[in-house]
PDB file of N, CA and C in Angstrom:
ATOM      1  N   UNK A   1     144.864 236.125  73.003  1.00  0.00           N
ATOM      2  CA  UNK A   1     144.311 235.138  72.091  1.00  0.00           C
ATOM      3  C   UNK A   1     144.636 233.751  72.627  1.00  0.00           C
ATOM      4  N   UNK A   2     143.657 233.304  72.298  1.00  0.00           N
ATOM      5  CA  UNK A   2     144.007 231.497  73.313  1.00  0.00           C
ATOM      6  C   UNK A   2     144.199 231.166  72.336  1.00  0.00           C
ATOM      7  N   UNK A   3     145.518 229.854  72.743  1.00  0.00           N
ATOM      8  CA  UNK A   3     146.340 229.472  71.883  1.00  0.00           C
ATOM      9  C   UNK A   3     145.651 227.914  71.524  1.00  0.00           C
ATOM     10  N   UNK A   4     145.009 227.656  70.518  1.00  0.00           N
ATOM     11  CA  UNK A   4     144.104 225.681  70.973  1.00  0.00           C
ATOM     12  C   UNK A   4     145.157 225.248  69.578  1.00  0.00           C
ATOM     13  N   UNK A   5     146.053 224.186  69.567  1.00  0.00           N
ATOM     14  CA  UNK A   5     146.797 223.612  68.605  1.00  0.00           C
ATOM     15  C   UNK A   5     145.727 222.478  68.513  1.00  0.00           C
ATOM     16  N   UNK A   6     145.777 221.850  67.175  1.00  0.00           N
ATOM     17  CA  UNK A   6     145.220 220.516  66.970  1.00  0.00           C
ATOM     18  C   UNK A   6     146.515 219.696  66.019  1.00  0.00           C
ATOM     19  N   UNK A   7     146.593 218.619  66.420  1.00  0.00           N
ATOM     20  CA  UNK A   7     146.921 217.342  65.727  1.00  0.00           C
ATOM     21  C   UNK A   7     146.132 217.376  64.361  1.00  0.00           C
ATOM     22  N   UNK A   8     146.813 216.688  63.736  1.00  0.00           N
ATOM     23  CA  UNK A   8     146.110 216.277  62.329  1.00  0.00           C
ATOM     24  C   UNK A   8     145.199 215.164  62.729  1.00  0.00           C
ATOM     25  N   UNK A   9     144.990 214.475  63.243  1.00  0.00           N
ATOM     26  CA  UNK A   9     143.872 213.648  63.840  1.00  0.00           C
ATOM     27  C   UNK A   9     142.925 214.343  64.209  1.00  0.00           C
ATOM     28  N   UNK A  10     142.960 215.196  65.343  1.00  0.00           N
ATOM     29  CA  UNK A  10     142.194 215.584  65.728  1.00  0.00           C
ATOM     30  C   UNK A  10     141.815 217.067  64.721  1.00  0.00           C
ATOM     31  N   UNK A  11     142.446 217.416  64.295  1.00  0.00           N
ATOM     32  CA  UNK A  11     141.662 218.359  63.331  1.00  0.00           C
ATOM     33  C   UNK A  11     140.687 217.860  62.235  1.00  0.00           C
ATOM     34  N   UNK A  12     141.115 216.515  61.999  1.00  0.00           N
ATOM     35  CA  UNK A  12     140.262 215.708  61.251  1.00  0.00           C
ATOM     36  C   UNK A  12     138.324 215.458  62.214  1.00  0.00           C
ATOM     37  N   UNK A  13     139.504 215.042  63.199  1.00  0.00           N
ATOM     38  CA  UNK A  13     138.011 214.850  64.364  1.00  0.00           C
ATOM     39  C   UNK A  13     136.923 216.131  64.694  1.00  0.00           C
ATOM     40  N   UNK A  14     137.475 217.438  64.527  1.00  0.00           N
ATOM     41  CA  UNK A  14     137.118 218.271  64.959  1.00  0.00           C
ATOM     42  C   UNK A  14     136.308 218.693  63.716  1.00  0.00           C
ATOM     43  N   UNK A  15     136.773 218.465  62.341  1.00  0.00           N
ATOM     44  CA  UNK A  15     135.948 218.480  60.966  1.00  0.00           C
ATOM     45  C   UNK A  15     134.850 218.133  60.937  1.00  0.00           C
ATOM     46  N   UNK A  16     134.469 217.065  61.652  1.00  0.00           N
ATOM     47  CA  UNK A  16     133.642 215.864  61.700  1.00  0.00           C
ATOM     48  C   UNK A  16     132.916 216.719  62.448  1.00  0.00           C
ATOM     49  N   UNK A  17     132.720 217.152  63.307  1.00  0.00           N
ATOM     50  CA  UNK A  17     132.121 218.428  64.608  1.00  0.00           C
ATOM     51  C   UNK A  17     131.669 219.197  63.921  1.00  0.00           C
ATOM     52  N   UNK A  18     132.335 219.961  63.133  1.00  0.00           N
ATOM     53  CA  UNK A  18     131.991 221.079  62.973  1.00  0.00           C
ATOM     54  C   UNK A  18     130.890 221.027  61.408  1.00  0.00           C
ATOM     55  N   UNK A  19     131.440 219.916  60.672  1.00  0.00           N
ATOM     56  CA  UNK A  19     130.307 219.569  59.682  1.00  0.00           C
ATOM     57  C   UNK A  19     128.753 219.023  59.893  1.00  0.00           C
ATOM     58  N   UNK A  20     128.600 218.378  61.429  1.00  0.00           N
ATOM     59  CA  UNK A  20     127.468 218.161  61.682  1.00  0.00           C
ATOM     60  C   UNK A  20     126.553 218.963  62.913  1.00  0.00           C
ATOM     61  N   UNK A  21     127.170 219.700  63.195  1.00  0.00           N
ATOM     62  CA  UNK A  21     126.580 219.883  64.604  1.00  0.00           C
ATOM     63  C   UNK A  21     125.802 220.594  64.771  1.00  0.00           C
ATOM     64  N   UNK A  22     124.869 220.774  65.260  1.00  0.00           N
ATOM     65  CA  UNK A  22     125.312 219.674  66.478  1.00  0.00           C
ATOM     66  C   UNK A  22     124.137 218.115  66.679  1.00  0.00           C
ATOM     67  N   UNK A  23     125.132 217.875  67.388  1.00  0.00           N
ATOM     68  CA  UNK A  23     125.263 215.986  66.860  1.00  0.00           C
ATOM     69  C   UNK A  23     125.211 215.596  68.217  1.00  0.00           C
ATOM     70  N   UNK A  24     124.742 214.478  68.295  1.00  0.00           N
ATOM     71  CA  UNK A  24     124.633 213.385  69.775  1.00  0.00           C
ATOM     72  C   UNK A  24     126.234 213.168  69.960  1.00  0.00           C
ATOM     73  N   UNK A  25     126.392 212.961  71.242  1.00  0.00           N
ATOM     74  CA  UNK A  25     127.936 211.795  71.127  1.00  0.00           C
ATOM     75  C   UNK A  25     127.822 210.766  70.554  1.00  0.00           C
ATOM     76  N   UNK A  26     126.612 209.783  70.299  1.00  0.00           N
ATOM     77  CA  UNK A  26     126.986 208.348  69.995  1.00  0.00           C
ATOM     78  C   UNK A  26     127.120 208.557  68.285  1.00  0.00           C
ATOM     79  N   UNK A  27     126.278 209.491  67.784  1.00  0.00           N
ATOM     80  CA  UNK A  27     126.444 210.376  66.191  1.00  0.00           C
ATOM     81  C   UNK A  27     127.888 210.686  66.145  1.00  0.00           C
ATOM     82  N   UNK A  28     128.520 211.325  67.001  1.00  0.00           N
ATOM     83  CA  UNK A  28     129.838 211.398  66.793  1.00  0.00           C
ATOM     84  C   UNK A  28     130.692 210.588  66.343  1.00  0.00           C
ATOM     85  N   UNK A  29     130.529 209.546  67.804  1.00  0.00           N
ATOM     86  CA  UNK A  29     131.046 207.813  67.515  1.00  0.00           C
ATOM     87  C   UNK A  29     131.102 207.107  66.490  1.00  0.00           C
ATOM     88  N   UNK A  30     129.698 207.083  65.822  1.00  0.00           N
ATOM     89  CA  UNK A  30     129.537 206.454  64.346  1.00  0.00           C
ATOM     90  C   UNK A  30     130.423 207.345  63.620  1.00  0.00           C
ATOM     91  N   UNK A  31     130.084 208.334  63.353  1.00  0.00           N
ATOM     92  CA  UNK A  31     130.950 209.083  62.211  1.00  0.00           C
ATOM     93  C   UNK A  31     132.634 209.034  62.489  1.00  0.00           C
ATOM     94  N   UNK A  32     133.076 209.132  63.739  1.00  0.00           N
ATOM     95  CA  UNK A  32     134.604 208.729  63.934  1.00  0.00           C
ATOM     96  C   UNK A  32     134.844 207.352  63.446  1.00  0.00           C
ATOM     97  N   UNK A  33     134.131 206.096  63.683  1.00  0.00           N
ATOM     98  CA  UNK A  33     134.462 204.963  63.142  1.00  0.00           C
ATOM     99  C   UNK A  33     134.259 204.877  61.899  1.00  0.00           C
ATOM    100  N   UNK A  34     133.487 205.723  60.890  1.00  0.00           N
ATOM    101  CA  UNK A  34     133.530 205.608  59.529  1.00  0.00           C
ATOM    102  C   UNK A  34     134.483 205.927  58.705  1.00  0.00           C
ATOM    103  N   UNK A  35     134.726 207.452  59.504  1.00  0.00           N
ATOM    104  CA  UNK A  35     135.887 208.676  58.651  1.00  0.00           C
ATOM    105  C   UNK A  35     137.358 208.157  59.385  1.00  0.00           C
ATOM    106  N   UNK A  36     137.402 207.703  60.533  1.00  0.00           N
ATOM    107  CA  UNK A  36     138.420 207.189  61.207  1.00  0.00           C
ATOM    108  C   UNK A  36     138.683 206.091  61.899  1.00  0.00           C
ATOM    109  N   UNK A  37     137.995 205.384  61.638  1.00  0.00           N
ATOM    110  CA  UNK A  37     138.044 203.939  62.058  1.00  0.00           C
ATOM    111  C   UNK A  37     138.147 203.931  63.754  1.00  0.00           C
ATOM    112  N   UNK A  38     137.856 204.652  64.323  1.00  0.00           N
ATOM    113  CA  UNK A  38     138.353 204.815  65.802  1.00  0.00           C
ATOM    114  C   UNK A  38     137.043 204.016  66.549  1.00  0.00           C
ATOM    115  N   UNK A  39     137.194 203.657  68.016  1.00  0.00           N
ATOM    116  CA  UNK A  39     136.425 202.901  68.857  1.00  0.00           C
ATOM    117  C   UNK A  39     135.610 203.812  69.316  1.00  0.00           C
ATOM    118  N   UNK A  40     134.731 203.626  70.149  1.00  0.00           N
ATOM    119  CA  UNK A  40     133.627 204.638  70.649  1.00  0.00           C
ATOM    120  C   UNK A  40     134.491 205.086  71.632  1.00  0.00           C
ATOM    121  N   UNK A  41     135.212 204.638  72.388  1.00  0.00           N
ATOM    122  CA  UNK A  41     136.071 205.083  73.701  1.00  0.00           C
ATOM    123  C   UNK A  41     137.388 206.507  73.737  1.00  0.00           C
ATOM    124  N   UNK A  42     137.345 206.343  71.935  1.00  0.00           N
ATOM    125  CA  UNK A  42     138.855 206.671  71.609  1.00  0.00           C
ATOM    126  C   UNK A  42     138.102 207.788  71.105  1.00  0.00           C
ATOM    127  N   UNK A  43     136.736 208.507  70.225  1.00  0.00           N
ATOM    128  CA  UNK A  43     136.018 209.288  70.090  1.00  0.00           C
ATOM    129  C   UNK A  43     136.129 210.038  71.074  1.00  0.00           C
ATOM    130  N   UNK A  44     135.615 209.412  72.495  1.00  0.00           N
ATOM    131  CA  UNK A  44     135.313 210.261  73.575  1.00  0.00           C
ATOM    132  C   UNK A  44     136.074 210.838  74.153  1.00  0.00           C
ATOM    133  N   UNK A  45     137.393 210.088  73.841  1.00  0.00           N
ATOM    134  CA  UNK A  45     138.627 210.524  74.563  1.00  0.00           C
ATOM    135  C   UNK A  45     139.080 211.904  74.022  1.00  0.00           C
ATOM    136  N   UNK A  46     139.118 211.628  72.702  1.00  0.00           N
ATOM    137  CA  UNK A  46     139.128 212.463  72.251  1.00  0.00           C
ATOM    138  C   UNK A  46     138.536 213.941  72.485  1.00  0.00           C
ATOM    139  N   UNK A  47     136.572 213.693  72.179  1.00  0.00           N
ATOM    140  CA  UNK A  47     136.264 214.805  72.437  1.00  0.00           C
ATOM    141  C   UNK A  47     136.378 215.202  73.438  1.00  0.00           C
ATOM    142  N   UNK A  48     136.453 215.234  74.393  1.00  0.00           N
ATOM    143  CA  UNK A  48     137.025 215.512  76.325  1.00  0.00           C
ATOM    144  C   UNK A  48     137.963 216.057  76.205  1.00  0.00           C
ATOM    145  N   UNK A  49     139.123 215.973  75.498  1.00  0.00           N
ATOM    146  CA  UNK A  49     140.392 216.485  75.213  1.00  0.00           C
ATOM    147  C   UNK A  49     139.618 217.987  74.585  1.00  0.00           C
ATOM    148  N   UNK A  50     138.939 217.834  73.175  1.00  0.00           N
ATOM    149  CA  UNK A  50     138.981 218.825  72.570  1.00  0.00           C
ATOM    150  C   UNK A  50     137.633 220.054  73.404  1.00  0.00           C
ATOM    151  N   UNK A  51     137.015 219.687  74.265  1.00  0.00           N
ATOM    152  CA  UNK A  51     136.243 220.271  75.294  1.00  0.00           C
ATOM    153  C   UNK A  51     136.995 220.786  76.427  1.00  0.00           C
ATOM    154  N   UNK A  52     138.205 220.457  76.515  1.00  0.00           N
ATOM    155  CA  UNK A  52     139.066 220.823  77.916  1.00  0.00           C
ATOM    156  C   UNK A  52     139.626 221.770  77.258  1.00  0.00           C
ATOM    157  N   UNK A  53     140.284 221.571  75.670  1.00  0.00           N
ATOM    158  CA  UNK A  53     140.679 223.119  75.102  1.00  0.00           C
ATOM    159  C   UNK A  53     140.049 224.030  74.977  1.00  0.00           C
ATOM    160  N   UNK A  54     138.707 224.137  75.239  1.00  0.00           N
ATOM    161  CA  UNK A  54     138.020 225.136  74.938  1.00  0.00           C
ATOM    162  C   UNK A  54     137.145 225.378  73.518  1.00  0.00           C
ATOM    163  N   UNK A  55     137.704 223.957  72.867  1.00  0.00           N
ATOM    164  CA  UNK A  55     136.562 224.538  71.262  1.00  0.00           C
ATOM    165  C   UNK A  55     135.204 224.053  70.860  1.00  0.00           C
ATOM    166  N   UNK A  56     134.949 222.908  72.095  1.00  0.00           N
ATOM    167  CA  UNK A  56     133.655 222.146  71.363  1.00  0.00           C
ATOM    168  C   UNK A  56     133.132 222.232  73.123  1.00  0.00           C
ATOM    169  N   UNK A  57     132.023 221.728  73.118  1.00  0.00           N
ATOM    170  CA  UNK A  57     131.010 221.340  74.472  1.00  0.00           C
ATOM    171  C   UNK A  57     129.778 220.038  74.196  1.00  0.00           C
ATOM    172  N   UNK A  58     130.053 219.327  75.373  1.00  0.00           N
ATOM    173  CA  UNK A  58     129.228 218.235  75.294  1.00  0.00           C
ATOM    174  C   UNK A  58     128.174 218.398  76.299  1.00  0.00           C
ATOM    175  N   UNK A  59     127.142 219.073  75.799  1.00  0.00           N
ATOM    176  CA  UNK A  59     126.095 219.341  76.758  1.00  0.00           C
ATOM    177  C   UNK A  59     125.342 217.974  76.668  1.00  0.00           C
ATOM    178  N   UNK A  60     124.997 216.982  77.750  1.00  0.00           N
ATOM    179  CA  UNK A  60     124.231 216.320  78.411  1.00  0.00           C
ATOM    180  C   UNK A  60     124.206 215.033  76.916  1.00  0.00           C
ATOM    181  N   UNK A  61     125.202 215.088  76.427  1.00  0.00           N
ATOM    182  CA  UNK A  61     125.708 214.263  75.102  1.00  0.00           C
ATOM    183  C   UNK A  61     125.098 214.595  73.693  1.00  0.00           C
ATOM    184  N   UNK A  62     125.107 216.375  73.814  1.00  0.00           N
ATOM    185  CA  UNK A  62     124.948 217.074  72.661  1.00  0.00           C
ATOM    186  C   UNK A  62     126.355 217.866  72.281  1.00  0.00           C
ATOM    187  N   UNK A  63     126.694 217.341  71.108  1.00  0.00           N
ATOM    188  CA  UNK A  63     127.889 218.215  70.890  1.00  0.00           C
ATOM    189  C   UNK A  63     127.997 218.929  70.236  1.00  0.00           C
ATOM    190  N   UNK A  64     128.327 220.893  70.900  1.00  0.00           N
ATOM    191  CA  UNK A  64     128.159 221.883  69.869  1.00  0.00           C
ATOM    192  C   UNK A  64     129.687 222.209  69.454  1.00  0.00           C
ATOM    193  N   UNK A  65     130.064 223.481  68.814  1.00  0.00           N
ATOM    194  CA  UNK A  65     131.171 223.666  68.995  1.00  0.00           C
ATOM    195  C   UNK A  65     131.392 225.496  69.890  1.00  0.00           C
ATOM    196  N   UNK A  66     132.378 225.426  70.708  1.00  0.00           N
ATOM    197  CA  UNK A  66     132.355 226.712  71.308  1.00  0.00           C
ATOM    198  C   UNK A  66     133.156 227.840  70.306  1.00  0.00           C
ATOM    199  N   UNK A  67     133.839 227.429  69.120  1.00  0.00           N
ATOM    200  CA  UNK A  67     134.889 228.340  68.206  1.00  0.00           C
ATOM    201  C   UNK A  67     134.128 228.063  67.385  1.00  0.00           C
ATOM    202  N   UNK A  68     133.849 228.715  66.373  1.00  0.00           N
ATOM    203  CA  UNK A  68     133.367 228.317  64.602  1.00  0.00           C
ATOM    204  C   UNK A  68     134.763 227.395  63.764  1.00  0.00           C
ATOM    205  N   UNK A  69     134.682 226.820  62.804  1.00  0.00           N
ATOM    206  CA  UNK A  69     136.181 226.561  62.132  1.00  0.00           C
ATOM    207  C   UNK A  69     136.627 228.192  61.829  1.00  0.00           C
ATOM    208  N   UNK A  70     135.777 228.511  61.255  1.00  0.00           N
ATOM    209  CA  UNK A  70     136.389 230.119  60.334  1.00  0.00           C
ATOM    210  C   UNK A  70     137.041 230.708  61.623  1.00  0.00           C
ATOM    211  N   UNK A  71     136.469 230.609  62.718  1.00  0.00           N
ATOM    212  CA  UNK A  71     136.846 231.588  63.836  1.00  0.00           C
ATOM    213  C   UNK A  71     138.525 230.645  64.504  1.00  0.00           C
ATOM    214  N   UNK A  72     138.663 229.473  64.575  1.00  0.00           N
ATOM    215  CA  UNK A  72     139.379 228.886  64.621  1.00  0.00           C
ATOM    216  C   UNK A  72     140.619 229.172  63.951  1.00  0.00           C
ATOM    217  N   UNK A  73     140.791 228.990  62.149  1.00  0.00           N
ATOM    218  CA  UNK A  73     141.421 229.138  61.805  1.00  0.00           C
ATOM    219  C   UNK A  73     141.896 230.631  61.815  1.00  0.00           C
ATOM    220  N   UNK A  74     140.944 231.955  61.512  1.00  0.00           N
ATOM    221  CA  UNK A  74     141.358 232.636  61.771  1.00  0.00           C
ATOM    222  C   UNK A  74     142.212 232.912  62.700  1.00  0.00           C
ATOM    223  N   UNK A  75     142.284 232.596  64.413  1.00  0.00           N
ATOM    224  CA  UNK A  75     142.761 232.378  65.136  1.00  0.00           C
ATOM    225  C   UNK A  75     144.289 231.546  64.690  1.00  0.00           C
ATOM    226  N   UNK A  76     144.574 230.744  64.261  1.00  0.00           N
ATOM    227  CA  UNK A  76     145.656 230.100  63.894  1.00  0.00           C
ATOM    228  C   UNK A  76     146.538 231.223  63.171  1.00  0.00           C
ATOM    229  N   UNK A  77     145.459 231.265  62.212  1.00  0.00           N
ATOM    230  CA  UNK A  77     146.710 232.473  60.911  1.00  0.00           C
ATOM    231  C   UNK A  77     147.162 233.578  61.717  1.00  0.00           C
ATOM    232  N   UNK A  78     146.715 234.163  62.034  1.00  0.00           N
ATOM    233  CA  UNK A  78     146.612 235.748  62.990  1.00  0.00           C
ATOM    234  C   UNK A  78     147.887 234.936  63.809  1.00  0.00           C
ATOM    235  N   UNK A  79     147.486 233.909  64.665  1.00  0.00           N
ATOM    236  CA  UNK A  79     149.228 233.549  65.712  1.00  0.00           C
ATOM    237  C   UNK A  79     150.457 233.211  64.351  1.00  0.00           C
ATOM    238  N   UNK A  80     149.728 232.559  63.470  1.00  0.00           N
ATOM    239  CA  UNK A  80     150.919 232.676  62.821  1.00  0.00           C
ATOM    240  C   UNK A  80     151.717 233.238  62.080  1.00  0.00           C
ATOM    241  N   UNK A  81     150.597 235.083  61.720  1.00  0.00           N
ATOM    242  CA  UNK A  81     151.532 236.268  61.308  1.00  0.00           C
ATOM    243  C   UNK A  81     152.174 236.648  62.539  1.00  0.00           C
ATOM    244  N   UNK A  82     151.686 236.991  63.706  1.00  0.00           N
ATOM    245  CA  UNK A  82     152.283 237.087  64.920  1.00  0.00           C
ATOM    246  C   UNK A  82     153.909 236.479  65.346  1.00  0.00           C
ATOM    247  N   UNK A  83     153.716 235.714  64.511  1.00  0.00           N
ATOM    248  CA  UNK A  83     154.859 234.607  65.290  1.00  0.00           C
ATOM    249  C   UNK A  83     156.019 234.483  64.699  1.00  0.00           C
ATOM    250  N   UNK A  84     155.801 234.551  63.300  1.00  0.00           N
ATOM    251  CA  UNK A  84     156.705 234.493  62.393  1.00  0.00           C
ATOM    252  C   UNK A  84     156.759 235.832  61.764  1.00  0.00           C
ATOM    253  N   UNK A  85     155.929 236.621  61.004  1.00  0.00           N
ATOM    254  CA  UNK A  85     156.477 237.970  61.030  1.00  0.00           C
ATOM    255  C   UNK A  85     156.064 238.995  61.571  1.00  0.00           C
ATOM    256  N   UNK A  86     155.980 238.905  63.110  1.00  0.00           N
ATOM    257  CA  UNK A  86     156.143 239.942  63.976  1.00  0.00           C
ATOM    258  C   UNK A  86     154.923 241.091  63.927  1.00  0.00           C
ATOM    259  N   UNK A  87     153.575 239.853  63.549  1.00  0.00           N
ATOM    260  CA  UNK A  87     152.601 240.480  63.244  1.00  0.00           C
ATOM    261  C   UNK A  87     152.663 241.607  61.680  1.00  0.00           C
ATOM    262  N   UNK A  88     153.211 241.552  60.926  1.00  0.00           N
ATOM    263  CA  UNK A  88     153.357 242.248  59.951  1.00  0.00           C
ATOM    264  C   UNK A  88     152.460 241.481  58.691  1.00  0.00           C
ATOM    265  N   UNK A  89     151.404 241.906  58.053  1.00  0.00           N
ATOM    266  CA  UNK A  89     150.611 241.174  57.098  1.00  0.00           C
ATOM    267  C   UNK A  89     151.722 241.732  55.769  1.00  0.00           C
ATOM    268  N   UNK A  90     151.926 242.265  56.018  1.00  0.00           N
ATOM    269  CA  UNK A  90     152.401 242.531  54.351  1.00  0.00           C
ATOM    270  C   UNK A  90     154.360 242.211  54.383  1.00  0.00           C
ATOM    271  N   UNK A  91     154.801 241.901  55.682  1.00  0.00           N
ATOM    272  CA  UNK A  91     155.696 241.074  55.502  1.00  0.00           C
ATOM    273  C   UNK A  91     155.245 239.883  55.215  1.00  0.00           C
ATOM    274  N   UNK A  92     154.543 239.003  55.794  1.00  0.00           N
ATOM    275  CA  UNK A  92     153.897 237.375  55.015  1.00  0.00           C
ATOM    276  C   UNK A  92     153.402 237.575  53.923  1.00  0.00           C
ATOM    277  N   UNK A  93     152.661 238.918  53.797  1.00  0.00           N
ATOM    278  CA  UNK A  93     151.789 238.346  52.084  1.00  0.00           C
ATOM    279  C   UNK A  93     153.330 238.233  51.174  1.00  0.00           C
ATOM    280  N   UNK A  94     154.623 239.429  51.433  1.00  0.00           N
ATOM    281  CA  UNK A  94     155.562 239.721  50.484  1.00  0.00           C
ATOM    282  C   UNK A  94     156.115 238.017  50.431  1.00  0.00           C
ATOM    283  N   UNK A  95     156.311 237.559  51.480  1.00  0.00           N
ATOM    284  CA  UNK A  95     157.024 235.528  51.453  1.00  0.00           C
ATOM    285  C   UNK A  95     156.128 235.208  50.890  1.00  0.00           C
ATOM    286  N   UNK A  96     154.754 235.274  51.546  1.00  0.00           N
ATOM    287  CA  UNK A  96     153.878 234.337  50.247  1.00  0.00           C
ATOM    288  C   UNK A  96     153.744 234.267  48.776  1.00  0.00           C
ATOM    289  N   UNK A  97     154.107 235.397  48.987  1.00  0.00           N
ATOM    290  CA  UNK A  97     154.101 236.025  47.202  1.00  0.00           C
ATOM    291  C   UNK A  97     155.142 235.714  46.292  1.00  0.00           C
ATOM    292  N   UNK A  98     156.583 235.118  47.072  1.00  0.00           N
ATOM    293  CA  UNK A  98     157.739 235.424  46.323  1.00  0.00           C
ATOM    294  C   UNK A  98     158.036 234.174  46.295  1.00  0.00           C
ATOM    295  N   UNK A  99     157.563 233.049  46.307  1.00  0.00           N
ATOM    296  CA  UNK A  99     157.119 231.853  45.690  1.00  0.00           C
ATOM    297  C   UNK A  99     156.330 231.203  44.719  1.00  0.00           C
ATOM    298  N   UNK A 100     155.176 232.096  44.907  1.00  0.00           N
ATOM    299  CA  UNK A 100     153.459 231.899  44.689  1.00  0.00           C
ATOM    300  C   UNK A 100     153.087 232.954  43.980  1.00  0.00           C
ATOM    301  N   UNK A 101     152.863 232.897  42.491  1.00  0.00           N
ATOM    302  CA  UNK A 101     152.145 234.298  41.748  1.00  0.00           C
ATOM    303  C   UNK A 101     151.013 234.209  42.022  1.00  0.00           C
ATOM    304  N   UNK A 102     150.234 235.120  42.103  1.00  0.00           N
ATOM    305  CA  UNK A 102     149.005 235.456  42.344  1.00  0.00           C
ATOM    306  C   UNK A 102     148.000 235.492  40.643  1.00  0.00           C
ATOM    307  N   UNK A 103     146.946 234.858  40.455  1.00  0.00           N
ATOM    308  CA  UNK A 103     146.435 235.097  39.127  1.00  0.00           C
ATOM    309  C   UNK A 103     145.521 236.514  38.980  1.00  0.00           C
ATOM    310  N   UNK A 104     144.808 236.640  38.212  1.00  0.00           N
ATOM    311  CA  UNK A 104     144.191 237.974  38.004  1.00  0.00           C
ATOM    312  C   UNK A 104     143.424 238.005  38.870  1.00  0.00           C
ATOM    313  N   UNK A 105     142.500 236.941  39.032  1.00  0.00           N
ATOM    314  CA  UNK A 105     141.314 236.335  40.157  1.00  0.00           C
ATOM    315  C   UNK A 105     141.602 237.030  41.145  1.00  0.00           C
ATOM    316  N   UNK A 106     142.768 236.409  41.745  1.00  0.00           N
ATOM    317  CA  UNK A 106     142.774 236.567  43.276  1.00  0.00           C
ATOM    318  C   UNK A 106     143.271 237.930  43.365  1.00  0.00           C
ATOM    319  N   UNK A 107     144.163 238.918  42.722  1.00  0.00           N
ATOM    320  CA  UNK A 107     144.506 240.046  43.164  1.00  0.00           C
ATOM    321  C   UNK A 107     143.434 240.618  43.011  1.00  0.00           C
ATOM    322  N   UNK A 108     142.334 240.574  42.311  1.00  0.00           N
ATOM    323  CA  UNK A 108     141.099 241.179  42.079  1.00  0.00           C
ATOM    324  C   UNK A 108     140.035 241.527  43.324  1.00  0.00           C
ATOM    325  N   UNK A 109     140.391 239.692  43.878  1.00  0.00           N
ATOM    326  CA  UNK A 109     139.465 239.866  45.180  1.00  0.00           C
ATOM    327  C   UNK A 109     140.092 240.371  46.305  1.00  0.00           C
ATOM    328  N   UNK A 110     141.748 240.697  45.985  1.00  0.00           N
ATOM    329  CA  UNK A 110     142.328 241.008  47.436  1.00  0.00           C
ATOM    330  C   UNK A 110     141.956 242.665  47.387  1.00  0.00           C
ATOM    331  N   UNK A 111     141.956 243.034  45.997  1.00  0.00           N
ATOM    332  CA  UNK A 111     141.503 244.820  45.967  1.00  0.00           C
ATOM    333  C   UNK A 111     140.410 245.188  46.617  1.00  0.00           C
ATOM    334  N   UNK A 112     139.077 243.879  46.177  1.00  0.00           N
ATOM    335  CA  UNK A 112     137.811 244.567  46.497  1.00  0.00           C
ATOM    336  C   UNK A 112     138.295 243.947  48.750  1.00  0.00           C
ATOM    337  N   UNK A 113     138.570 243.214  48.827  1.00  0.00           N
ATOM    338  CA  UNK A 113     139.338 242.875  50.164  1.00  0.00           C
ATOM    339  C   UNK A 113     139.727 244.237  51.035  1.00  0.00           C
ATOM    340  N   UNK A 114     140.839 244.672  50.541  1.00  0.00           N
ATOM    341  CA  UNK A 114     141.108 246.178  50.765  1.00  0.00           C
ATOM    342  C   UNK A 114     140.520 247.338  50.949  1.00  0.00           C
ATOM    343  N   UNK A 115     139.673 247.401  49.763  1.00  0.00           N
ATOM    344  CA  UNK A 115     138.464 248.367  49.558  1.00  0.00           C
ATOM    345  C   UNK A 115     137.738 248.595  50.465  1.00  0.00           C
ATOM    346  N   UNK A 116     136.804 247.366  50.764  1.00  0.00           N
ATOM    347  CA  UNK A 116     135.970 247.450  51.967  1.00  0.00           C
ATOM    348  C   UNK A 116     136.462 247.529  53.375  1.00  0.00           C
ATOM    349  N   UNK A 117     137.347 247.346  53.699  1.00  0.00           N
ATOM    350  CA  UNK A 117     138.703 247.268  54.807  1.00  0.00           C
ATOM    351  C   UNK A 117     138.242 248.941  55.141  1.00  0.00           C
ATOM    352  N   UNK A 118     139.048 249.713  54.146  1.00  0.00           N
ATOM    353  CA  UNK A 118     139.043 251.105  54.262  1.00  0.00           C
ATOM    354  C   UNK A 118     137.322 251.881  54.622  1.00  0.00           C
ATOM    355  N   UNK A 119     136.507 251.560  53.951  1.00  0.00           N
ATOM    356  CA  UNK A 119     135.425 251.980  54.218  1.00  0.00           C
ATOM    357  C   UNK A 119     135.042 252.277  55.633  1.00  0.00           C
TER     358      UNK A 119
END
């Protein structure tokens, strides 16, 4: 699993990507100086960075993304049951849980979750 960390900046930046795209670079630019006040230079720098990790592509100053967010984050959580409990989901759900009650809602959707799992 490739490991792509983002900054809180740049996960912000990468929001911005993934809500429009795909988008021109200079579309980018504008929208970084709106949502982030950043220069056109500091955009680019940016996206170059986040194209060298592997998650976005600037074809001919079209910018798609090469990860989905969903596929992204998934990617994050998964390293971070991995990492911290030794890949064990139901060691993290038990920490998550023993802070955090769960309402009727959500155990509801984690059953039908399960359910289809097994199928």
């Amino acid at each position: 699993m490739k490991d792509i960390q983002l900054g809180e900046v740049e996960s912000r930046f990468a929001d911005i990507i993934w809500t429009n795209e795909p988008l021109s670079s200079s579309e980018l630019s504008k929208l970084a100086e709106e949502a982030l006040t950043w220069k056109k230079t500091t955009s680019f720098t940016v996206l170059k960075r986040l194209c060298d990790k592997g998650l976005f592509r600037n074809d001919h100053g079209t910018v798609t993304s090469l990860i989905s967010r969903d596929e992204f984050y998934s990617m994050r959580s998964e390293k971070f049951v991995n990492d911290t409990f030794d890949g064990s989901l139901p060691a993290f759900f038990t920490a998550f849980t023993s802070r955090k009650k769960l309402t009727r809602g959500e155990i509801e959707e984690l059953r039908r979750m399960i359910e289809s799992w097994e199928e």
